[in-house]
N, C-alpha and C. Protein backbone atom coordinates (compact mmCIF):
# COMPACT_ATOMS: atom_id res chain seq x y z
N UNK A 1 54.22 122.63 91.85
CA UNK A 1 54.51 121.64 90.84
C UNK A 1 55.36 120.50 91.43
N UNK A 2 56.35 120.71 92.60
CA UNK A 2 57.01 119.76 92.92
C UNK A 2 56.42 118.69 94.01
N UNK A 3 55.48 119.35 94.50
CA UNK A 3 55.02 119.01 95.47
C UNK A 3 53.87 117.87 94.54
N UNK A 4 53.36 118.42 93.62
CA UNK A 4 52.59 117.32 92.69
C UNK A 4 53.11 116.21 92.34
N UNK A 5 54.80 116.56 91.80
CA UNK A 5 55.48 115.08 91.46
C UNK A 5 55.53 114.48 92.14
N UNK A 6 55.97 115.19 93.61
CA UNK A 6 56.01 114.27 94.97
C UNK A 6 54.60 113.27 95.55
N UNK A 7 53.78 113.39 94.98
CA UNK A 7 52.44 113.32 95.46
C UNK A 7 52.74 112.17 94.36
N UNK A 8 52.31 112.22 92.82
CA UNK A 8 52.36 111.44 92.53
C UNK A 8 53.16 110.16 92.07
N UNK A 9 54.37 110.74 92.62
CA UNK A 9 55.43 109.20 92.66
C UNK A 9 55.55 108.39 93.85
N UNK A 10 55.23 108.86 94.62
CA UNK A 10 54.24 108.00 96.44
C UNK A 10 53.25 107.66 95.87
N UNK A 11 51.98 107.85 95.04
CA UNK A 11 51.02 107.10 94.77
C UNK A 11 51.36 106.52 93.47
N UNK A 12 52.29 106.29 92.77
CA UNK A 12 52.64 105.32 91.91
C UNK A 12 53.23 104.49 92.50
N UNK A 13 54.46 104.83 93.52
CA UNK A 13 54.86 103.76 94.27
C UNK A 13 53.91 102.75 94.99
N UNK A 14 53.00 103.16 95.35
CA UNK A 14 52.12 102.87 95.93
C UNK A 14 51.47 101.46 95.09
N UNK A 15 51.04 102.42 93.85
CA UNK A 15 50.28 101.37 92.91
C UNK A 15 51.37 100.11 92.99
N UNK A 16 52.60 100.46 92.69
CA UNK A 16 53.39 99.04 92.47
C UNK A 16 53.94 98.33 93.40
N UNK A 17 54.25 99.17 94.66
CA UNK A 17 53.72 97.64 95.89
C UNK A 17 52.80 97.22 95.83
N UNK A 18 51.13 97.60 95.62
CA UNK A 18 50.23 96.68 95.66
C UNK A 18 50.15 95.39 94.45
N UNK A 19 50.61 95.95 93.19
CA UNK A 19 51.09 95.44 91.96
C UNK A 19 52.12 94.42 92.14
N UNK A 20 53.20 94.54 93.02
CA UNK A 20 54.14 93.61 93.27
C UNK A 20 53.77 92.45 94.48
N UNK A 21 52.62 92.85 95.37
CA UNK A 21 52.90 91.89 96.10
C UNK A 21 51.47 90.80 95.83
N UNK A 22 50.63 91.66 95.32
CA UNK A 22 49.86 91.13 94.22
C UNK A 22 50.35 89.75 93.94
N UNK A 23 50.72 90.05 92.63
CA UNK A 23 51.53 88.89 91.70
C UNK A 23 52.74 88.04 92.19
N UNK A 24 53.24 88.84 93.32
CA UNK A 24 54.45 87.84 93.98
C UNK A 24 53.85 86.19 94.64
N UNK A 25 55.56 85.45 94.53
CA UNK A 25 54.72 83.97 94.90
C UNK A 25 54.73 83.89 96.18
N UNK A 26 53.60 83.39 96.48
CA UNK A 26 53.50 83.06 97.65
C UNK A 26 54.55 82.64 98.45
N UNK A 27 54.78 82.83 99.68
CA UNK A 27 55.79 82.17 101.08
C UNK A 27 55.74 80.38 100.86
N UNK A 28 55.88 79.43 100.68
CA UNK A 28 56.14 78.21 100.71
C UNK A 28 55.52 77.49 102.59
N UNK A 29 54.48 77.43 102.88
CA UNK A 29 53.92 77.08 104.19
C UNK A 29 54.85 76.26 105.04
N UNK A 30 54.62 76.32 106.18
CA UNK A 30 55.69 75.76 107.00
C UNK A 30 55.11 74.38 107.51
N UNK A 31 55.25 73.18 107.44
CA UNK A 31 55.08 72.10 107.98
C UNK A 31 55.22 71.91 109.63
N UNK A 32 53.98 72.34 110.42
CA UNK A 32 54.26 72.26 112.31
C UNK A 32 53.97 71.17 112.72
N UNK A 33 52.93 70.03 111.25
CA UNK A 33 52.70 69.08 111.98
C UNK A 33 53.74 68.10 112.55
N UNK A 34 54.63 67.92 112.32
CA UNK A 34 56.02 66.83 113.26
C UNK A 34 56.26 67.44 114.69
N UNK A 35 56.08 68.58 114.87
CA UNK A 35 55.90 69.43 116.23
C UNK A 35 54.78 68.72 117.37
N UNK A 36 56.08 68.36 118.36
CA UNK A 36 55.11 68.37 119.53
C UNK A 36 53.92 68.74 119.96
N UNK A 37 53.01 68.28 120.06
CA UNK A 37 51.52 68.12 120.61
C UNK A 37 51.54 68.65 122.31
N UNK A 38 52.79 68.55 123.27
CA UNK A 38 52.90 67.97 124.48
C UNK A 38 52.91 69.71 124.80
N UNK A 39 51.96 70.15 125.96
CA UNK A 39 51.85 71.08 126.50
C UNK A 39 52.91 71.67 127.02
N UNK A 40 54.07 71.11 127.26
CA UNK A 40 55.29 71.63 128.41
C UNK A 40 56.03 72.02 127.08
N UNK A 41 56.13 71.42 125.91
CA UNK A 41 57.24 71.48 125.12
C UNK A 41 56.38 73.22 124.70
N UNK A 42 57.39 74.17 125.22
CA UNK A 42 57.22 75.80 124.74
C UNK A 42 57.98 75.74 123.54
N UNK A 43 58.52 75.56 122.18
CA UNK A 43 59.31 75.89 121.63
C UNK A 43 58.27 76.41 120.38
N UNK A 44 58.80 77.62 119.90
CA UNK A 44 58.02 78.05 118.99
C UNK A 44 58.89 77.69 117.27
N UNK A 45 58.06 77.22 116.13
CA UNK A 45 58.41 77.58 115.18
C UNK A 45 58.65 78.76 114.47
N UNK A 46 59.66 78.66 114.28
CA UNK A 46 60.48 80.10 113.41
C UNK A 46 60.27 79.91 112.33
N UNK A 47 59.37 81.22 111.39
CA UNK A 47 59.55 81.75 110.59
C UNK A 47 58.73 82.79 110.60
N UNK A 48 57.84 83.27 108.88
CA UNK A 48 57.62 84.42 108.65
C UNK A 48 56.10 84.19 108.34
N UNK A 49 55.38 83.36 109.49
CA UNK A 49 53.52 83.47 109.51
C UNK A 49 53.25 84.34 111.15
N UNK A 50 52.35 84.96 111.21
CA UNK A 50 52.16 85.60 112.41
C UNK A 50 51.95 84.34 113.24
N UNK A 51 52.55 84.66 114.27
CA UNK A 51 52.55 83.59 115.50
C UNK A 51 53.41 82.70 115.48
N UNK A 52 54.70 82.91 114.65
CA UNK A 52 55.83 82.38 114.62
C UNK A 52 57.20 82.96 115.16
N UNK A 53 57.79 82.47 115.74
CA UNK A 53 58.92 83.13 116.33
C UNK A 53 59.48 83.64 115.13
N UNK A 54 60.18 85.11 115.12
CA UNK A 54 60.83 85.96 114.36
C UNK A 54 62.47 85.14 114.17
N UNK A 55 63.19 85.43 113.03
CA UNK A 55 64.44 84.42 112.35
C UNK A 55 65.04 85.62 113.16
N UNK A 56 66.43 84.90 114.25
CA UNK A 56 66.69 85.61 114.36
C UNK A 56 68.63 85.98 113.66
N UNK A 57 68.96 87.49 113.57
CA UNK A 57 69.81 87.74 113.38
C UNK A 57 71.10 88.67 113.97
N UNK A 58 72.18 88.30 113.40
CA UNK A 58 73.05 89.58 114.08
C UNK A 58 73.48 90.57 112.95
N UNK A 59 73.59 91.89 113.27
CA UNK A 59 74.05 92.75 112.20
C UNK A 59 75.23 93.99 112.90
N UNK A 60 75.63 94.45 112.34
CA UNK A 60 76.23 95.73 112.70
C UNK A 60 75.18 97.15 112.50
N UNK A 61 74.82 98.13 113.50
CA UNK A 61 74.44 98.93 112.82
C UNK A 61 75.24 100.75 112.52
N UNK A 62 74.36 101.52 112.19
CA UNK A 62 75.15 102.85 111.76
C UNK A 62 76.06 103.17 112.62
N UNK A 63 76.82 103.08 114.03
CA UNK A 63 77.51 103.22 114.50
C UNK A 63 78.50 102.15 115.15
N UNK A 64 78.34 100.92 114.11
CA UNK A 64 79.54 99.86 114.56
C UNK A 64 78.82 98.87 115.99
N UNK A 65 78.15 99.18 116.31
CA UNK A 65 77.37 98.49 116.91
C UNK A 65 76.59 96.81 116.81
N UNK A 66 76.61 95.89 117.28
CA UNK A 66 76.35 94.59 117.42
C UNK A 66 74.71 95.12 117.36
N UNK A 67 73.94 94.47 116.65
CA UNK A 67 72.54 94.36 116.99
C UNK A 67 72.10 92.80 116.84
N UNK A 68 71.32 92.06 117.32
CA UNK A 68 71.20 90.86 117.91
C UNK A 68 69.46 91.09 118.02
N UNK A 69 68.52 90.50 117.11
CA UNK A 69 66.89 90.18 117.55
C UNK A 69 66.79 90.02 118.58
N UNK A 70 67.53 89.05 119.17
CA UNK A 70 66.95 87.79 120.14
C UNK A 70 67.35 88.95 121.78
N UNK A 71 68.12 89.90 121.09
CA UNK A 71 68.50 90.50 122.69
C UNK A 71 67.20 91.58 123.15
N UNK A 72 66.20 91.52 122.40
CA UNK A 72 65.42 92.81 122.25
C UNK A 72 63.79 91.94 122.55
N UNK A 73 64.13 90.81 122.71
CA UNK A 73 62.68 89.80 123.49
C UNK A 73 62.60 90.08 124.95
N UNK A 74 61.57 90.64 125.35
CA UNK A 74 61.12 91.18 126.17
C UNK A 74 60.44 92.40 125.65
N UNK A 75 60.39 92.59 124.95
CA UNK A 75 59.97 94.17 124.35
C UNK A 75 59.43 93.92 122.63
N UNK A 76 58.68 95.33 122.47
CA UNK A 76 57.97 94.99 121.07
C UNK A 76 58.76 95.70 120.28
N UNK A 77 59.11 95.17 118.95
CA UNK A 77 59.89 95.49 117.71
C UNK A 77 59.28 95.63 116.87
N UNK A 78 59.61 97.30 116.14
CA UNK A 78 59.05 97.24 114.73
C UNK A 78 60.37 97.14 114.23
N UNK A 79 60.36 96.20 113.54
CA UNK A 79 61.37 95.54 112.28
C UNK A 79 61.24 95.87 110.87
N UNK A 80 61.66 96.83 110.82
CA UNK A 80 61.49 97.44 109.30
C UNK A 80 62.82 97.34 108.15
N UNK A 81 62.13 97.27 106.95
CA UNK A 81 63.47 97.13 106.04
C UNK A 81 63.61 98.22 104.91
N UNK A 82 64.23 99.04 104.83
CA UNK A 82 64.53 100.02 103.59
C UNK A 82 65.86 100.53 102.81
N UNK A 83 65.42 101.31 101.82
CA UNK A 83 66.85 101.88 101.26
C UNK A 83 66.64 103.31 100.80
N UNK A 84 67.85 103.67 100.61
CA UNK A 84 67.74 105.44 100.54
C UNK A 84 66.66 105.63 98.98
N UNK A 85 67.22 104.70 98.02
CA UNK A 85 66.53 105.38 96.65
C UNK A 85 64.68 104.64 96.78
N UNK A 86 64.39 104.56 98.09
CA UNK A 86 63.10 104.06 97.94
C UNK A 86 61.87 105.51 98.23
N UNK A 87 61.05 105.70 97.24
CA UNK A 87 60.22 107.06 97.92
C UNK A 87 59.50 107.03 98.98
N UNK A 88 58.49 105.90 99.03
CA UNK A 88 58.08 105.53 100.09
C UNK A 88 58.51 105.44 101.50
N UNK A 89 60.07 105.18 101.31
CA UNK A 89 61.05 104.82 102.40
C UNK A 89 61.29 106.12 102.93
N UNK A 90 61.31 107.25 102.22
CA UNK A 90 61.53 108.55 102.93
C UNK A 90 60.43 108.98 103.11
N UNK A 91 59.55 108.54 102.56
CA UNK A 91 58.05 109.44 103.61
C UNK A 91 57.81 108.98 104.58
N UNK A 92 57.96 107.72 104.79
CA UNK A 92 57.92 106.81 106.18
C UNK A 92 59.23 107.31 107.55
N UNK A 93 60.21 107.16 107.13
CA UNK A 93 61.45 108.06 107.87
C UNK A 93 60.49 109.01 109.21
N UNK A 94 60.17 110.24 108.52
CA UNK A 94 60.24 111.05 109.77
C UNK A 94 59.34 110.76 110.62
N UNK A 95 58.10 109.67 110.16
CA UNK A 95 56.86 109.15 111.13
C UNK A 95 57.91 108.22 112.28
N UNK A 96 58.74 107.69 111.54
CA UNK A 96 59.54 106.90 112.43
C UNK A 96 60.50 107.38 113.55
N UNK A 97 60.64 108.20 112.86
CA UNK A 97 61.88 109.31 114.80
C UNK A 97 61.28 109.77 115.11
N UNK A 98 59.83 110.62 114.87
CA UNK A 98 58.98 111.01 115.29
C UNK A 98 58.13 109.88 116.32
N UNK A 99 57.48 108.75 116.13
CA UNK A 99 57.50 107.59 116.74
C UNK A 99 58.81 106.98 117.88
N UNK A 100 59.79 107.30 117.80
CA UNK A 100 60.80 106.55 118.53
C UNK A 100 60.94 107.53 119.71
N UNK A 101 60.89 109.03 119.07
CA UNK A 101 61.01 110.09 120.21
C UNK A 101 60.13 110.40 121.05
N UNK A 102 58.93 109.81 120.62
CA UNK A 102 57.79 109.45 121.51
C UNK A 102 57.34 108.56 122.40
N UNK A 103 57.99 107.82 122.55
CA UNK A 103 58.15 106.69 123.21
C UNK A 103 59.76 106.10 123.01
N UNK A 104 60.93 106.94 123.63
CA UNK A 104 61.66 107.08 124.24
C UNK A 104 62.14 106.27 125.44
N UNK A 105 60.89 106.04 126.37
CA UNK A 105 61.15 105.16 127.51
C UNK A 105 60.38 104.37 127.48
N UNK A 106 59.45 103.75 126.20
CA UNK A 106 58.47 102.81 126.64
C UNK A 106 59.00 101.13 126.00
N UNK A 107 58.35 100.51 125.47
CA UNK A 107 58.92 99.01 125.56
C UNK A 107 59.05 98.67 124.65
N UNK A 108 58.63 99.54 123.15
CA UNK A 108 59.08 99.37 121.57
C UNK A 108 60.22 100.00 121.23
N UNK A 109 61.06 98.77 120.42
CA UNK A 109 62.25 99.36 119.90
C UNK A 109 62.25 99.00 118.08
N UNK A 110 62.89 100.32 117.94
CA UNK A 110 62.33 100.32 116.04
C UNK A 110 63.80 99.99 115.68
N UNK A 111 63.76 98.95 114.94
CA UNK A 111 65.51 98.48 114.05
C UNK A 111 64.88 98.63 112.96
N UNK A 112 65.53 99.77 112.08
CA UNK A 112 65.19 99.69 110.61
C UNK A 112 66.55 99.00 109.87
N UNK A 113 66.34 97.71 109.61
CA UNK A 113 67.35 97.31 108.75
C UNK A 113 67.58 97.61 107.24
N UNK A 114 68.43 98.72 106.84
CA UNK A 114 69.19 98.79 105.55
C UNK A 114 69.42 97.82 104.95
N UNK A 115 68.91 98.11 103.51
CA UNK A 115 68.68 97.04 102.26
C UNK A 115 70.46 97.07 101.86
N UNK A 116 72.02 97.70 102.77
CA UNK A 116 73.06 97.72 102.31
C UNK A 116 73.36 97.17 100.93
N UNK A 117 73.21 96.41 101.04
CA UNK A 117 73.77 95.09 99.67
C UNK A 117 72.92 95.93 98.24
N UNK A 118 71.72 96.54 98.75
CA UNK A 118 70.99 96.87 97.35
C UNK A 118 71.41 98.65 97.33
N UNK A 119 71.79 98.87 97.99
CA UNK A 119 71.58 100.68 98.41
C UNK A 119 72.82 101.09 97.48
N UNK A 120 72.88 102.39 97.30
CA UNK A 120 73.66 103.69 97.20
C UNK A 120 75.29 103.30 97.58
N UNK A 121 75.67 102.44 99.07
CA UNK A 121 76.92 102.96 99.07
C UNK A 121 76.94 104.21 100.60
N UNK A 122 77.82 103.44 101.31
CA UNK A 122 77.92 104.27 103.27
C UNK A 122 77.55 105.36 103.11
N UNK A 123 78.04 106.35 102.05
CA UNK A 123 77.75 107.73 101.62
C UNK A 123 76.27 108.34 101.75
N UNK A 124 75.68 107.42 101.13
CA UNK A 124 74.62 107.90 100.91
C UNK A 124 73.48 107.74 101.63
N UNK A 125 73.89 106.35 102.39
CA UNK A 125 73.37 105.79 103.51
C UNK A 125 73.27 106.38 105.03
N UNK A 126 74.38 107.24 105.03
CA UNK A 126 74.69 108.56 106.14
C UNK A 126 74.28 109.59 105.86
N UNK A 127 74.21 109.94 104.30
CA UNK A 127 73.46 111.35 104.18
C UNK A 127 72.23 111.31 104.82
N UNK A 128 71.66 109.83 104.00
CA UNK A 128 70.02 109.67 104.52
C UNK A 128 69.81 109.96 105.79
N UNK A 129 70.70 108.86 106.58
CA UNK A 129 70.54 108.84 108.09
C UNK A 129 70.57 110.56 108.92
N UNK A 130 71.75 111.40 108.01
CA UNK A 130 71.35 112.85 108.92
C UNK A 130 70.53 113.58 108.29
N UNK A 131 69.87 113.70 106.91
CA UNK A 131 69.14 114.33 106.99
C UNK A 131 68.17 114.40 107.41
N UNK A 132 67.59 112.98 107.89
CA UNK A 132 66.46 112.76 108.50
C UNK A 132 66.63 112.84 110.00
N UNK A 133 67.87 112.95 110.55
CA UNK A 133 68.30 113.01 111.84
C UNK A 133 67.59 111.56 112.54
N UNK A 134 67.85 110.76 112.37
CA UNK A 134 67.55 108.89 112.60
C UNK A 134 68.72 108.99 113.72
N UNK A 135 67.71 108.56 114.50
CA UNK A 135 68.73 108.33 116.12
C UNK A 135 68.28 107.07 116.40
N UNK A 136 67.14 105.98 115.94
CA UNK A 136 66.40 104.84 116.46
C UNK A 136 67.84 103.75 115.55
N UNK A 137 68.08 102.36 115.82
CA UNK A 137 69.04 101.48 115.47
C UNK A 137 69.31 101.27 113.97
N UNK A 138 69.65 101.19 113.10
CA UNK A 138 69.90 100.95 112.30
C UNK A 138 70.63 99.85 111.16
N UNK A 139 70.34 98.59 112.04
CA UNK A 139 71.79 97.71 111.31
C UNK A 139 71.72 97.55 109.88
N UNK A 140 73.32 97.26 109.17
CA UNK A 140 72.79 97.31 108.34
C UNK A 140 73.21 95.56 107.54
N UNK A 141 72.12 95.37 106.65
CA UNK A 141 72.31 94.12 106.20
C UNK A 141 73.16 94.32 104.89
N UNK A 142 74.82 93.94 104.94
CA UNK A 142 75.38 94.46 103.62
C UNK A 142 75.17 92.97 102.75
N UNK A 143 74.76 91.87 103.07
CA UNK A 143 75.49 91.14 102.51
C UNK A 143 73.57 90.31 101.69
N UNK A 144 72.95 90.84 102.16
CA UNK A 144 71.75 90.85 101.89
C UNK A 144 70.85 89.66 102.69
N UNK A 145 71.67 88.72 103.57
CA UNK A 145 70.87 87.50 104.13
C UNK A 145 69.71 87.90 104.91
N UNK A 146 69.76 88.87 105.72
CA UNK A 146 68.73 89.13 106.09
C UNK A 146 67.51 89.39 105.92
N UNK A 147 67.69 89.87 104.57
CA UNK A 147 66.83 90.61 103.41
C UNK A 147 66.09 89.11 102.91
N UNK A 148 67.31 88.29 102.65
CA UNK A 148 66.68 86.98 101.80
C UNK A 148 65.68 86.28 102.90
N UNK A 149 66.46 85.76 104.45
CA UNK A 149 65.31 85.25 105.08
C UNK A 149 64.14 85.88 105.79
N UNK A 150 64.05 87.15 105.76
CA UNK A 150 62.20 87.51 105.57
C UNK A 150 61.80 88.19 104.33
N UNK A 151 62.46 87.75 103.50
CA UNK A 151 62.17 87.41 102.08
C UNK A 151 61.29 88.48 101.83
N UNK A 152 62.29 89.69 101.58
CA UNK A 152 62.40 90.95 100.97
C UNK A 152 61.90 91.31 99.99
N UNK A 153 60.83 91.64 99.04
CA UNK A 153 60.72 91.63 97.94
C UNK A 153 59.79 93.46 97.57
N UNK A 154 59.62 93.56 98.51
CA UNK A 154 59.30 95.05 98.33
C UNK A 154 60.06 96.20 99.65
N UNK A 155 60.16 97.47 99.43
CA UNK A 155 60.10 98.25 100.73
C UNK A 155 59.63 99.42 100.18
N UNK A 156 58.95 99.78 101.49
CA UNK A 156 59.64 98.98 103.04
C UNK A 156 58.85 98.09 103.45
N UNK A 157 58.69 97.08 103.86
CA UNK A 157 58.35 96.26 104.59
C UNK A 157 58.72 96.42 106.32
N UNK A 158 57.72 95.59 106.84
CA UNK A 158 58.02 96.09 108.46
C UNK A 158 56.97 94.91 108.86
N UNK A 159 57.80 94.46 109.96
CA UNK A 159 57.60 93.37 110.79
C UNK A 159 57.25 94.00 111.99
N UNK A 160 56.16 93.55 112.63
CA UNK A 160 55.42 93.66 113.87
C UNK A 160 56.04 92.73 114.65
N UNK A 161 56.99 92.72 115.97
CA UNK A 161 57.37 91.76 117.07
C UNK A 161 56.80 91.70 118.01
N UNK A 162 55.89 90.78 118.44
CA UNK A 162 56.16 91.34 120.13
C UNK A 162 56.76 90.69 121.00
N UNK A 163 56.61 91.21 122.36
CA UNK A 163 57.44 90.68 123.29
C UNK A 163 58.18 89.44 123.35
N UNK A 164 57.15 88.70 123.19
CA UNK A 164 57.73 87.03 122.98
C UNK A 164 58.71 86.67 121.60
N UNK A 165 59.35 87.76 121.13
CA UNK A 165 59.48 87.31 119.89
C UNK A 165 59.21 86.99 118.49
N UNK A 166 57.42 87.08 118.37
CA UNK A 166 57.36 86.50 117.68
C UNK A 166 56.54 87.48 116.83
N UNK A 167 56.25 87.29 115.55
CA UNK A 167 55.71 87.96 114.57
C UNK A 167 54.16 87.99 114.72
N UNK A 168 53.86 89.38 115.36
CA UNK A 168 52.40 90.03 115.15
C UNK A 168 51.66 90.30 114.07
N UNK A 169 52.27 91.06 113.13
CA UNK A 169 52.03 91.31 111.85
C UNK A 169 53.07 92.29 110.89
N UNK A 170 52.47 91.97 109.62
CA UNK A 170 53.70 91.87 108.35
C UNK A 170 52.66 93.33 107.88
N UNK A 171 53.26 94.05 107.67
CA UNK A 171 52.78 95.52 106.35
C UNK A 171 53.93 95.25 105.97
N UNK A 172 52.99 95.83 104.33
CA UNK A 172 53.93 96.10 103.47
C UNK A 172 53.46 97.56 102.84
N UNK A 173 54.39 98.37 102.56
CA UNK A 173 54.03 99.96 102.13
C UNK A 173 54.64 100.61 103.43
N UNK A 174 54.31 102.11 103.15
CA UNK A 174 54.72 102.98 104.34
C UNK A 174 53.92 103.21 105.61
N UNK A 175 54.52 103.20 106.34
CA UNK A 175 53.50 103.59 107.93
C UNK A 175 53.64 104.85 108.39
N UNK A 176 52.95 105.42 108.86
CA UNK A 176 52.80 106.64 109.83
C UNK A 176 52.75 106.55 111.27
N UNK A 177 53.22 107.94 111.97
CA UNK A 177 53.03 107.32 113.05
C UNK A 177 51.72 106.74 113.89
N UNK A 178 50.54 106.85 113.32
CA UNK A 178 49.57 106.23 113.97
C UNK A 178 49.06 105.30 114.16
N UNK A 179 50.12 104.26 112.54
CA UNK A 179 49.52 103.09 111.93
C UNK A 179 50.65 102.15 113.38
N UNK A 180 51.97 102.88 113.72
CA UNK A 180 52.78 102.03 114.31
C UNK A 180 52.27 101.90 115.81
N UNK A 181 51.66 103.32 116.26
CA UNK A 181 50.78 103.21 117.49
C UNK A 181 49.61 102.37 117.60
N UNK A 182 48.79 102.53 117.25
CA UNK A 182 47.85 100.74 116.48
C UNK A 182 48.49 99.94 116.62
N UNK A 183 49.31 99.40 115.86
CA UNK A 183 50.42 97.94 115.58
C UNK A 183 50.44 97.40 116.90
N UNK A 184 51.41 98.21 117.59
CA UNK A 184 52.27 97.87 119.00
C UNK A 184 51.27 98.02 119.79
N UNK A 185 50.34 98.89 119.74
CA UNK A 185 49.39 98.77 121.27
C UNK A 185 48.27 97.87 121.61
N UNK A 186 48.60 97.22 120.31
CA UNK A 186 47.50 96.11 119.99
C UNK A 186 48.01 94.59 120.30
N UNK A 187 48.88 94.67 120.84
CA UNK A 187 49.62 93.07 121.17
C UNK A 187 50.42 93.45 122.27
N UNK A 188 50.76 92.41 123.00
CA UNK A 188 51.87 92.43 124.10
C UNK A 188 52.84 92.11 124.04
């Protein structure tokens, strides 16, 4: 019986991310035309369309730690965003240390940034973190800016990086670990 509720409040959740992002308004397009034409000029536009440099930020994460985007270019990032009272967010969890412990020494690094500002409270935010035993980064966004500029509106959400920085691709809903092996092995 529990295992049924569990079943069906992941596929209700389900229904209402598709329901929410559905009806959500669109991103506001980014204007590149004033952008250099000139082959030498490398500078990428930042924001949140694939093939845009990723916004970058600094946070603290679960252990007091500085985390910094921009220090983690060279390498592919799954950039994910969640909170403890999300269901989805805990079925996704163990695909994710399960994923990180698997590639341990290879060139993806997973920052799941905490929805802080919307969550539970450190308490509960640490329970999460050991019961799931989460050893991959964690910063957390208390104050919610982070949340606002890749414009948060469901989780989890998860940002595809790659190497260069820049945004591969946007899911929204939960991933497994096979969907994140796909993701990352599919870009450089």
């Amino acid at each position: 019986m529990i295992k049924k509720t569990i079943i069906g409040l992941l596929l209700l959740a389900a229904i209402a991310i598709i329901a929410i992002n559905f009806f959500k308004e669109d991103a506001q397009p980014v204007d590149t035309s004033s952008s250099s034409a000139n082959a030498q000029d490398e500078s990428v536009t930042e924001g949140l369309s694939i093939g845009q440099a990723a916004p970058d930020f600094t946070l603290t994460d679960q252990n007091g730690e500085t985390v910094k985007l921009s220090d983690y270019q060279g390498k592919k990032v799954i950039l994910n965003f969640w909170a403890t009272w999300c269901p989805p967010c805990r079925a996704e969890m163990p695909h994710m240390q399960e994923f990180h412990e698997n590639n341990a020494d290879g060139d993806v690094e997973i920052l799941a940034v905490n929805l802080t500002a919307q969550d539970n409270g450190e308490e509960a935010i640490q329970s999460f973190i050991d019961q799931f035993g989460l050893t991959f980064s964690i910063p957390m966004d208390e104050t919610g800016s982070t949340a606002q500029t890749y414009q948060i509106r469901t989780v989890p959400t998860t940002y595809i990086i790659d190497s260069k920085g820049d945004i591969a691709q946007k899911i929204v809903g939960p991933m497994d670990e096979q969907v994140m092996k796909d993701q990352t092995d599919s870009i450089d």
